[in-house]
C-alpha atoms as a PDB file:
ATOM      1  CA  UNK A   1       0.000   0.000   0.000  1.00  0.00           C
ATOM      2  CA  UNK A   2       2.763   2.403   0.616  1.00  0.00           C
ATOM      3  CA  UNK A   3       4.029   1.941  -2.891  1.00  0.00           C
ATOM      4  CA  UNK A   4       0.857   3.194  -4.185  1.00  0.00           C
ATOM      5  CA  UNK A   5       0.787   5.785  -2.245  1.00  0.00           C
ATOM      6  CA  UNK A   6       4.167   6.751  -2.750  1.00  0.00           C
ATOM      7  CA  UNK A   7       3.447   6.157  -6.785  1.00  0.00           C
ATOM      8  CA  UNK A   8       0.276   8.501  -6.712  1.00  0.00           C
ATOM      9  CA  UNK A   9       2.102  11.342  -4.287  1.00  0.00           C
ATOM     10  CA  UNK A  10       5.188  11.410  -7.215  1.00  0.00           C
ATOM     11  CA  UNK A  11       2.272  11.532 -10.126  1.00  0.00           C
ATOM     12  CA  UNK A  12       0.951  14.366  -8.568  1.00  0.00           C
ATOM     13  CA  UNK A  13       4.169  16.346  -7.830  1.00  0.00           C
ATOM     14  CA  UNK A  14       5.160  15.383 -11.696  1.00  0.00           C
ATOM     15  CA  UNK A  15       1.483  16.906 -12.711  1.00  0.00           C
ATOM     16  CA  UNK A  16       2.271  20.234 -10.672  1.00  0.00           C
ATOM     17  CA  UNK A  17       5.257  20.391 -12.067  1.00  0.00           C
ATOM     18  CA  UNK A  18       4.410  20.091 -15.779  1.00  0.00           C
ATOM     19  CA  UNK A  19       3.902  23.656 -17.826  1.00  0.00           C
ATOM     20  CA  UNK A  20       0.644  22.055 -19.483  1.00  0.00           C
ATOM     21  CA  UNK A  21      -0.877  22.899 -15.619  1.00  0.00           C
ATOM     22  CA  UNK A  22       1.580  25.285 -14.542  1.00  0.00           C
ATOM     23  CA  UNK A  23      -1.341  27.960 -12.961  1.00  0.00           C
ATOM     24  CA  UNK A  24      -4.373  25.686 -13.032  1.00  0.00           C
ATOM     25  CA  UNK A  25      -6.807  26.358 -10.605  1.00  0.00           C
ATOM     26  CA  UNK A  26      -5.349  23.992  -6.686  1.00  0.00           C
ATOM     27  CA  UNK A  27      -9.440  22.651  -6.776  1.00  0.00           C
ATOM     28  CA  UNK A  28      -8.931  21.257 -10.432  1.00  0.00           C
ATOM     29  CA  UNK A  29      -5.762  18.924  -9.791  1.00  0.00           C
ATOM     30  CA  UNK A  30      -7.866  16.337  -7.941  1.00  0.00           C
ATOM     31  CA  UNK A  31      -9.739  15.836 -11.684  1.00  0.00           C
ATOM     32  CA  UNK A  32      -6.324  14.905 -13.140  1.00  0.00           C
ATOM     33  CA  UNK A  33      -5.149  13.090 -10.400  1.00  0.00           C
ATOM     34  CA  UNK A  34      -8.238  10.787 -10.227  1.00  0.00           C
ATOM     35  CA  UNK A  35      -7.646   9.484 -13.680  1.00  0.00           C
ATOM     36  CA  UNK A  36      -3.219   9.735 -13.924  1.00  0.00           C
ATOM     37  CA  UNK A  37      -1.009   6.799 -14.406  1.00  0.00           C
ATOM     38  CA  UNK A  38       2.618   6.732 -15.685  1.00  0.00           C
ATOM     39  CA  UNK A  39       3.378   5.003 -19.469  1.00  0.00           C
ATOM     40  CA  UNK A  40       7.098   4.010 -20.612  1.00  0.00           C
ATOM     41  CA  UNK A  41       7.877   3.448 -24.128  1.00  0.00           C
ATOM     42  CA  UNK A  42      11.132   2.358 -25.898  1.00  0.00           C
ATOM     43  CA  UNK A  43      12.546   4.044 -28.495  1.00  0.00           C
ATOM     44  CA  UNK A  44      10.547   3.054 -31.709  1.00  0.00           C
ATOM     45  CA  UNK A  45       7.263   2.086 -30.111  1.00  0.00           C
ATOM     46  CA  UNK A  46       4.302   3.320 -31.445  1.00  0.00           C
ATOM     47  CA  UNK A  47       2.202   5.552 -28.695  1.00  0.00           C
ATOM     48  CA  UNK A  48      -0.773   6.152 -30.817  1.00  0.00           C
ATOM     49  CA  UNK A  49      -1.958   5.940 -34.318  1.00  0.00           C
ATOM     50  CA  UNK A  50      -3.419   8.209 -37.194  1.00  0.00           C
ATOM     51  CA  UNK A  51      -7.182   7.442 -37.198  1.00  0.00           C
ATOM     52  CA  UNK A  52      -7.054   5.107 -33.960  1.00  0.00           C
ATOM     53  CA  UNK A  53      -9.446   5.641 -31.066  1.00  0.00           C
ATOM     54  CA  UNK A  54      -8.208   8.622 -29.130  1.00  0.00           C
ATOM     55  CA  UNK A  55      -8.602   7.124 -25.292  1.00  0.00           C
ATOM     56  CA  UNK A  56      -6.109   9.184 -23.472  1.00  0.00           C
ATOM     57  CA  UNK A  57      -3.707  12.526 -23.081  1.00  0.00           C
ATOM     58  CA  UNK A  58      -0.648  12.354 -22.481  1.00  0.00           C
ATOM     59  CA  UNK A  59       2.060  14.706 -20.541  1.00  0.00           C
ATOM     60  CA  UNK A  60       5.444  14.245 -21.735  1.00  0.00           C
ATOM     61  CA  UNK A  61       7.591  14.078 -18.893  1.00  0.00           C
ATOM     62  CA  UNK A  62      10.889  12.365 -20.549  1.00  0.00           C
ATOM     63  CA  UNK A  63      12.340  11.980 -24.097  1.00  0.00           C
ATOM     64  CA  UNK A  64      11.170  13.117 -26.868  1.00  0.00           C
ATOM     65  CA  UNK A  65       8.207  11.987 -29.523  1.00  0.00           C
ATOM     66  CA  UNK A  66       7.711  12.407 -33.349  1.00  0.00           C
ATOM     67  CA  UNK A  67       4.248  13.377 -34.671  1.00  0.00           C
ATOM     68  CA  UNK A  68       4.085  12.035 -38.017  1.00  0.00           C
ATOM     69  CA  UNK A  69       1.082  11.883 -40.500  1.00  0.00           C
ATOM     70  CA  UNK A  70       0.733   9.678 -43.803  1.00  0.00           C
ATOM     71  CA  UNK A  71       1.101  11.592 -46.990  1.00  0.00           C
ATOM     72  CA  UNK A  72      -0.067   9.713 -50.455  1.00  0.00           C
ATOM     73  CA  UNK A  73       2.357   9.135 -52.889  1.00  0.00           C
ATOM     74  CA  UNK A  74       5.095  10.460 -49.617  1.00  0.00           C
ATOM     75  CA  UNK A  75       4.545   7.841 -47.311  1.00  0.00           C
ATOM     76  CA  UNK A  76       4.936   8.669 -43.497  1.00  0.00           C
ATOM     77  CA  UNK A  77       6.037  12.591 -43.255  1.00  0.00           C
ATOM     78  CA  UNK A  78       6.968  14.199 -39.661  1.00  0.00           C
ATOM     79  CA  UNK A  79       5.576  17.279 -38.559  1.00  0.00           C
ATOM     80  CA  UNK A  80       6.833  18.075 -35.489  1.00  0.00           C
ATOM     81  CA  UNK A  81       9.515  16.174 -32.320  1.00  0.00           C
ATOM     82  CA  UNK A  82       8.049  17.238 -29.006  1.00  0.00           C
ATOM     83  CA  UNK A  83       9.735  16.399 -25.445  1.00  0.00           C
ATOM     84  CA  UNK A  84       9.897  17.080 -21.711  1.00  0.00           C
ATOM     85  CA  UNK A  85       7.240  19.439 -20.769  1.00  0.00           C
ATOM     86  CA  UNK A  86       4.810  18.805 -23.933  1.00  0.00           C
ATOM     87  CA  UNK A  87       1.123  17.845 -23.861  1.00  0.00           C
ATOM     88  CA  UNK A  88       0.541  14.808 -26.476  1.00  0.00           C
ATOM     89  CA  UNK A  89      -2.590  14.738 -28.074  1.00  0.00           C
ATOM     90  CA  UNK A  90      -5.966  16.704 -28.355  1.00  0.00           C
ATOM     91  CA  UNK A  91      -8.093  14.386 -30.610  1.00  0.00           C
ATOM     92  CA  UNK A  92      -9.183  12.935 -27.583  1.00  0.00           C
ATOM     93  CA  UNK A  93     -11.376  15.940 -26.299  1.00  0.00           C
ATOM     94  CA  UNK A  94     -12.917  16.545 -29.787  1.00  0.00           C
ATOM     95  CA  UNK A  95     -15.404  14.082 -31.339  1.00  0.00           C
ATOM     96  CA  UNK A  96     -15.046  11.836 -33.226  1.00  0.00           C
ATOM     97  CA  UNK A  97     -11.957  11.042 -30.958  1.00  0.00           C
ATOM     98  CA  UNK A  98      -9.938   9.569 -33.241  1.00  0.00           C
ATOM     99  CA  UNK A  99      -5.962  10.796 -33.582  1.00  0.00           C
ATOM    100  CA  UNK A 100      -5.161  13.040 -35.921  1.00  0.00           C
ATOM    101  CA  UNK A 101      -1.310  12.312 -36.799  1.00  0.00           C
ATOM    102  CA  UNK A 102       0.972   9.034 -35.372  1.00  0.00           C
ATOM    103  CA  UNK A 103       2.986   9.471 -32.324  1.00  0.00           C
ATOM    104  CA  UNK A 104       6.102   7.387 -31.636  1.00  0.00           C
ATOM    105  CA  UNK A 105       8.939   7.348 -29.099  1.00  0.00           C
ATOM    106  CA  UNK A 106      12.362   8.462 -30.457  1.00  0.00           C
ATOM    107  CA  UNK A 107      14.314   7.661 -27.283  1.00  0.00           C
ATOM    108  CA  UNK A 108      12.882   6.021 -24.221  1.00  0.00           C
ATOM    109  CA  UNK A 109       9.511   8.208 -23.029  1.00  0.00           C
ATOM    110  CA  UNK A 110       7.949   8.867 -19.783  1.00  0.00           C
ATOM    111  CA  UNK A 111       4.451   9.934 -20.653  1.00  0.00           C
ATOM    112  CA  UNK A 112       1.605  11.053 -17.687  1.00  0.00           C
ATOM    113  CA  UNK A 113      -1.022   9.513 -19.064  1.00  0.00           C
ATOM    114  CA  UNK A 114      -4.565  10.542 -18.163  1.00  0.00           C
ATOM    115  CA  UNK A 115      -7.931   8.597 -19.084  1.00  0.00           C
ATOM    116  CA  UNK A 116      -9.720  10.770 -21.892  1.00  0.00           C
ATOM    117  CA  UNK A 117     -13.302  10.014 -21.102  1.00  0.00           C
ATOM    118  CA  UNK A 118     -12.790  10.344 -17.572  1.00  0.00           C
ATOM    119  CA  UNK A 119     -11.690  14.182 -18.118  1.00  0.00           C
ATOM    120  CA  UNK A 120     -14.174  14.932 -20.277  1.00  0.00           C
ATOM    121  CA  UNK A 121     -17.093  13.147 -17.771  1.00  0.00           C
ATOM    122  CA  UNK A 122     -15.382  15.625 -15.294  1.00  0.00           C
ATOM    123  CA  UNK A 123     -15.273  18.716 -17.953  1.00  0.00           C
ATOM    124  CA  UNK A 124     -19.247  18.257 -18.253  1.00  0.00           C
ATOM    125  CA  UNK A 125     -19.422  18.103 -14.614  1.00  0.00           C
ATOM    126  CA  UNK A 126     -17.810  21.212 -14.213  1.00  0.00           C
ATOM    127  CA  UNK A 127     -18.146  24.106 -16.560  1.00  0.00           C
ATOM    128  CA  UNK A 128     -14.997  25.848 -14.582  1.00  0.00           C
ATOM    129  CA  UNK A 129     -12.650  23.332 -15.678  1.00  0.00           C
ATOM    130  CA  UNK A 130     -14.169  22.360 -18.935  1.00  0.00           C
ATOM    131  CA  UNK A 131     -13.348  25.958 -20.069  1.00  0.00           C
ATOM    132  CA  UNK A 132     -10.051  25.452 -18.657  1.00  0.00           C
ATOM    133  CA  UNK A 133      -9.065  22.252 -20.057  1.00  0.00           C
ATOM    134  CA  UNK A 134     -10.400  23.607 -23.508  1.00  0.00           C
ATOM    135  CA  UNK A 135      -8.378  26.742 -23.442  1.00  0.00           C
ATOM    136  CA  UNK A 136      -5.363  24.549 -22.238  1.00  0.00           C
ATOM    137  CA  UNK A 137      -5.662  22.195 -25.285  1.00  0.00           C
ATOM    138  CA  UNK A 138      -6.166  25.141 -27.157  1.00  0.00           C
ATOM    139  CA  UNK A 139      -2.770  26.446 -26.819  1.00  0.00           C
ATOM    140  CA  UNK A 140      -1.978  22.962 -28.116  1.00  0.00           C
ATOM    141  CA  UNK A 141      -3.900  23.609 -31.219  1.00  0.00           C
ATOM    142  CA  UNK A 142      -1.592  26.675 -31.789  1.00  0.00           C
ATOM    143  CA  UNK A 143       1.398  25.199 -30.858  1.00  0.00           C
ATOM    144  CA  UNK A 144       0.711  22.626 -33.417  1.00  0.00           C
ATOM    145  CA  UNK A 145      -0.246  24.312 -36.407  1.00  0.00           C
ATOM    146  CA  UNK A 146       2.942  26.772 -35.797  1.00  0.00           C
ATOM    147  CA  UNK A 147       5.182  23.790 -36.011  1.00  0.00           C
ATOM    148  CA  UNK A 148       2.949  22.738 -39.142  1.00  0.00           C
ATOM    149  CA  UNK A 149       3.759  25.817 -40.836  1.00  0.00           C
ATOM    150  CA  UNK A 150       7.167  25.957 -39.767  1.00  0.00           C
ATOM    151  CA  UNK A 151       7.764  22.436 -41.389  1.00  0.00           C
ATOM    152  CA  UNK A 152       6.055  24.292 -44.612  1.00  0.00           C
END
């Protein structure tokens, strides 16, 4: 029992310490901490996939990940490398929910990962933090499509 609890104290000290939640609201960790577990990937192993049921959101808390998309007649085509301190994903709070690009680990990864549908359950629930998560994942958004155009 002391192992989990020790597990779930360091998840939440990694959560407060990650820039996607760097000034959220002290009443709205609980929401992320209810739902948090920690993922490990190798180097080369796929996280998610283009098209592929978007289940969870993912804090990047060591090495780095490609975002790649499939271009006809081009094959696979990266779009952007993000790494310690990067949020992973936002298909997940849209519908249909389905990934937008294919993530994969470059290095070995330490990824916060947090259950999708149990955020947005908790989003409905409260209108607050719904409007908070949203403008959080916005910034996402913008991050995204300025790396996008930089690759352009």
């Amino acid at each position: 029992m002391q192992t989990t609890m020790q597990t779930m104290d360091s998840l939440e000290s990694s959560m407060r310490k990650h820039p996607f939640l760097t000034g959220l609201n002290p009443h709205f960790y609980h929401y992320f901490n209810e739902c948090a577990s920690l993922q490990r990937f190798s180097a080369g192993q796929e996280i998610f996939h283009e098209h592929g049921q978007a289940g969870i959101f993912y804090l990047i808390q060591r090495g780095k990940v490609v975002l790649e998309t499939f271009v006809p007649g081009r094959g696979m085509v990266s779009i952007q490398t993000l790494g310690p301190g990067d949020a992973l994903g936002w298909s997940w709070l849209f519908p249909p929910h389905q990934w937008h690009f294919t993530a994969s680990a470059t290095e070995p990864t330490e990824l916060l990962a947090f259950d999708a549908a149990a955020l947005r359950d908790k989003a409905e629930e409260n209108r607050d933090f719904g409007n908070e998560l949203v403008m959080r994942v916005a910034r996402v958004l913008l991050d995204r499509l300025q790396g996008t155009r930089e690759q352009l």
